[in-house]
N, C-alpha and C. Protein backbone atom coordinates (compact mmCIF):
# COMPACT_ATOMS: atom_id res chain seq x y z
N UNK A 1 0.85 -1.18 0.00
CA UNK A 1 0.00 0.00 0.00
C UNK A 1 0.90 1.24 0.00
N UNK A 2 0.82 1.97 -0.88
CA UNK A 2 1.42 3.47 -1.17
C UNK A 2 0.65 4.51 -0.10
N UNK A 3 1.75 4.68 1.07
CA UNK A 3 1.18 6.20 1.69
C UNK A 3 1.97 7.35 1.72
N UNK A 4 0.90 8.48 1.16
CA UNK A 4 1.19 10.00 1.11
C UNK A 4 1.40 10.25 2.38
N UNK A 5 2.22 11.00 2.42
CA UNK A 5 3.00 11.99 3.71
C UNK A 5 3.28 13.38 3.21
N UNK A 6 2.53 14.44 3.54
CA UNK A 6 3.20 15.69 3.53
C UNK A 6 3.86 16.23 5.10
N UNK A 7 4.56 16.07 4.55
CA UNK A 7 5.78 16.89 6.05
C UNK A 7 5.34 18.12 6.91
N UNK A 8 4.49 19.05 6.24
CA UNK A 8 4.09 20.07 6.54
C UNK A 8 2.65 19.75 7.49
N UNK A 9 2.14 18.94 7.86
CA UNK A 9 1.19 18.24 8.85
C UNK A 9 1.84 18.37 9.89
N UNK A 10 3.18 18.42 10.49
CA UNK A 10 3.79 18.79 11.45
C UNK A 10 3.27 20.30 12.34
N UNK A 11 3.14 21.54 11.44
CA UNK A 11 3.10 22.52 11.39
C UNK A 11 1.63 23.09 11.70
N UNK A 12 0.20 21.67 11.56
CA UNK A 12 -0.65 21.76 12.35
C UNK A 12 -0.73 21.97 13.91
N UNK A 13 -1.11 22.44 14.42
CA UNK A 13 -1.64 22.17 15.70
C UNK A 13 -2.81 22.84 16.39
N UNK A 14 -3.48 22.72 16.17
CA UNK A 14 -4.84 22.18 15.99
C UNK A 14 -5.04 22.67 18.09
N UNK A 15 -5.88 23.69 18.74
CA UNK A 15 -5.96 23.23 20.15
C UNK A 15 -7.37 22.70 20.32
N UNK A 16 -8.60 23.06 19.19
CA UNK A 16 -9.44 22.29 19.98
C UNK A 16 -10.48 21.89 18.17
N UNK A 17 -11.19 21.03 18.75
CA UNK A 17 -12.32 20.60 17.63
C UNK A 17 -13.44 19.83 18.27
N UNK A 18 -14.42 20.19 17.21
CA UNK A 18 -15.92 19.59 17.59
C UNK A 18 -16.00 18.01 18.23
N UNK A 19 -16.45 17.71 19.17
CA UNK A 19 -16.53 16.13 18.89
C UNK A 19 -17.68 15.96 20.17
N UNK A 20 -18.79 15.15 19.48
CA UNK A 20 -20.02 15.03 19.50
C UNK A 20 -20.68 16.39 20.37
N UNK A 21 -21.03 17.34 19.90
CA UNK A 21 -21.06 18.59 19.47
C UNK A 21 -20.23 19.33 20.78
N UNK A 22 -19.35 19.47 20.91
CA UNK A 22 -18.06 20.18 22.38
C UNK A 22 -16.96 20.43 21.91
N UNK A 23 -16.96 21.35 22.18
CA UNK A 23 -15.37 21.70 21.90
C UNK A 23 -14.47 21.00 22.72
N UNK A 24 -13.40 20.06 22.46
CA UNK A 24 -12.90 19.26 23.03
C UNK A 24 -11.19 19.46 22.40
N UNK A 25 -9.76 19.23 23.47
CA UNK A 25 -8.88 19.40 22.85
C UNK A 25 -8.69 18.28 21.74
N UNK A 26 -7.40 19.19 20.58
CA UNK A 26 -7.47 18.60 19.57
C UNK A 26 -6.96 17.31 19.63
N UNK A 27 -7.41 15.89 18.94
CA UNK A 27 -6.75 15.12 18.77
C UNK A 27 -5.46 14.71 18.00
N UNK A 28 -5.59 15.58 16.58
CA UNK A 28 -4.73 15.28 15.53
C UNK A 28 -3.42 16.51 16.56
N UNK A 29 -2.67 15.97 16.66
CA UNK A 29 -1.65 16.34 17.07
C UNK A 29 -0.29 16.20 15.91
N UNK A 30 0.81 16.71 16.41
CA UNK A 30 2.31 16.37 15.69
C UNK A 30 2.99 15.14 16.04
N UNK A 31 2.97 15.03 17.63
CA UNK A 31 3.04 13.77 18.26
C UNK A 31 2.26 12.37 17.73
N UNK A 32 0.74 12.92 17.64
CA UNK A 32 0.59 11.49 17.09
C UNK A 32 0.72 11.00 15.62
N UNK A 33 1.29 12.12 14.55
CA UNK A 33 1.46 12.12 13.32
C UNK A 33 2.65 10.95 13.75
N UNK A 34 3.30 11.77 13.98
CA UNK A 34 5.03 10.73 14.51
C UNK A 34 4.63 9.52 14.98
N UNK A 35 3.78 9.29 15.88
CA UNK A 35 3.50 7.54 15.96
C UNK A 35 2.91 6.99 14.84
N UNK A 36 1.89 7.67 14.09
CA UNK A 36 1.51 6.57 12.81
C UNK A 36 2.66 6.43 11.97
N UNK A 37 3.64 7.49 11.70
CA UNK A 37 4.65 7.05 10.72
C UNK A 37 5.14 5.94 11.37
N UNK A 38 5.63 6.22 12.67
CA UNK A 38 7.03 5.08 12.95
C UNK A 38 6.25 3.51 13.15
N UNK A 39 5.00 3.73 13.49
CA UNK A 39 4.26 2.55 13.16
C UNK A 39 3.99 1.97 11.48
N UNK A 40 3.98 2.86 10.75
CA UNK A 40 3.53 2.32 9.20
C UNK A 40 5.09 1.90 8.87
N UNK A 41 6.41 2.40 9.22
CA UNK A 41 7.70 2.04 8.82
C UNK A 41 7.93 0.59 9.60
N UNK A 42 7.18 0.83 11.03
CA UNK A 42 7.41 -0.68 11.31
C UNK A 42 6.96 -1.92 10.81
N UNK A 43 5.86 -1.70 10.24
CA UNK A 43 5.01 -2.74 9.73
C UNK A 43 5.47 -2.91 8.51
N UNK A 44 6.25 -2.10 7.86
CA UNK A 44 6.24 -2.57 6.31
C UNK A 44 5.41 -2.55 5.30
N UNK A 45 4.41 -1.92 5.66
CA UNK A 45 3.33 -2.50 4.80
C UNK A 45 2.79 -1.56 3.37
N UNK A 46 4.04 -0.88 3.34
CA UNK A 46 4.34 -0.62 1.76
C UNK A 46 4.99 1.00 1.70
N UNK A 47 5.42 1.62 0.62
CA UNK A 47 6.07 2.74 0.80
C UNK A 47 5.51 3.89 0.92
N UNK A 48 6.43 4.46 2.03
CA UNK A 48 5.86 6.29 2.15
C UNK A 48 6.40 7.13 1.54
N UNK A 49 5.50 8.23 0.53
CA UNK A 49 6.13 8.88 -0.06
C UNK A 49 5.57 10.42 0.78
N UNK A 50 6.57 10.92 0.20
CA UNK A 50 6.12 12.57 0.44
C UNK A 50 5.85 13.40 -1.15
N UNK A 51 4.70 14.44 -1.61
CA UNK A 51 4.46 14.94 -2.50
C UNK A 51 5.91 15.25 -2.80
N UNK A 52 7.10 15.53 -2.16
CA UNK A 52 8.27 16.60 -2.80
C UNK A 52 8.88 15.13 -3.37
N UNK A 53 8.84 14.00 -3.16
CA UNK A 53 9.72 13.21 -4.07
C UNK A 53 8.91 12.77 -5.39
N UNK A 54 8.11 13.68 -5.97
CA UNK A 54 7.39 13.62 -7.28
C UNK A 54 7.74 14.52 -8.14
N UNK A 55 8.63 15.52 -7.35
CA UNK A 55 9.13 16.56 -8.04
C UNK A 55 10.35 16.29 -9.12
């Protein structure tokens, strides 16, 4: 499986969003960006690209 990565998802941070109608802190974090990568590199389970290596 081919996964997109833009690098610039880092640069989110996000402090709060809707969830079941409340403003609640954000989930999508930078931190947890960094665990799905180092989890998808652990698994192998196919290559990550970033839009800039299309260039």
């Amino acid at each position: 499986m081919l996964t997109i990565h833009n690098p610039l998802h880092h640069l989110h941070q996000g402090r709060h969003e809707m969830f079941r109608g409340r403003l609640v802190p954000c989930h999508e974090t930078p931190q947890r960006l960094d665990h799905v990568l180092a989890e998808l590199r652990r698994r192998s389970i196919g290559p990550l690209q970033t839009p800039a290596d299309d260039v």
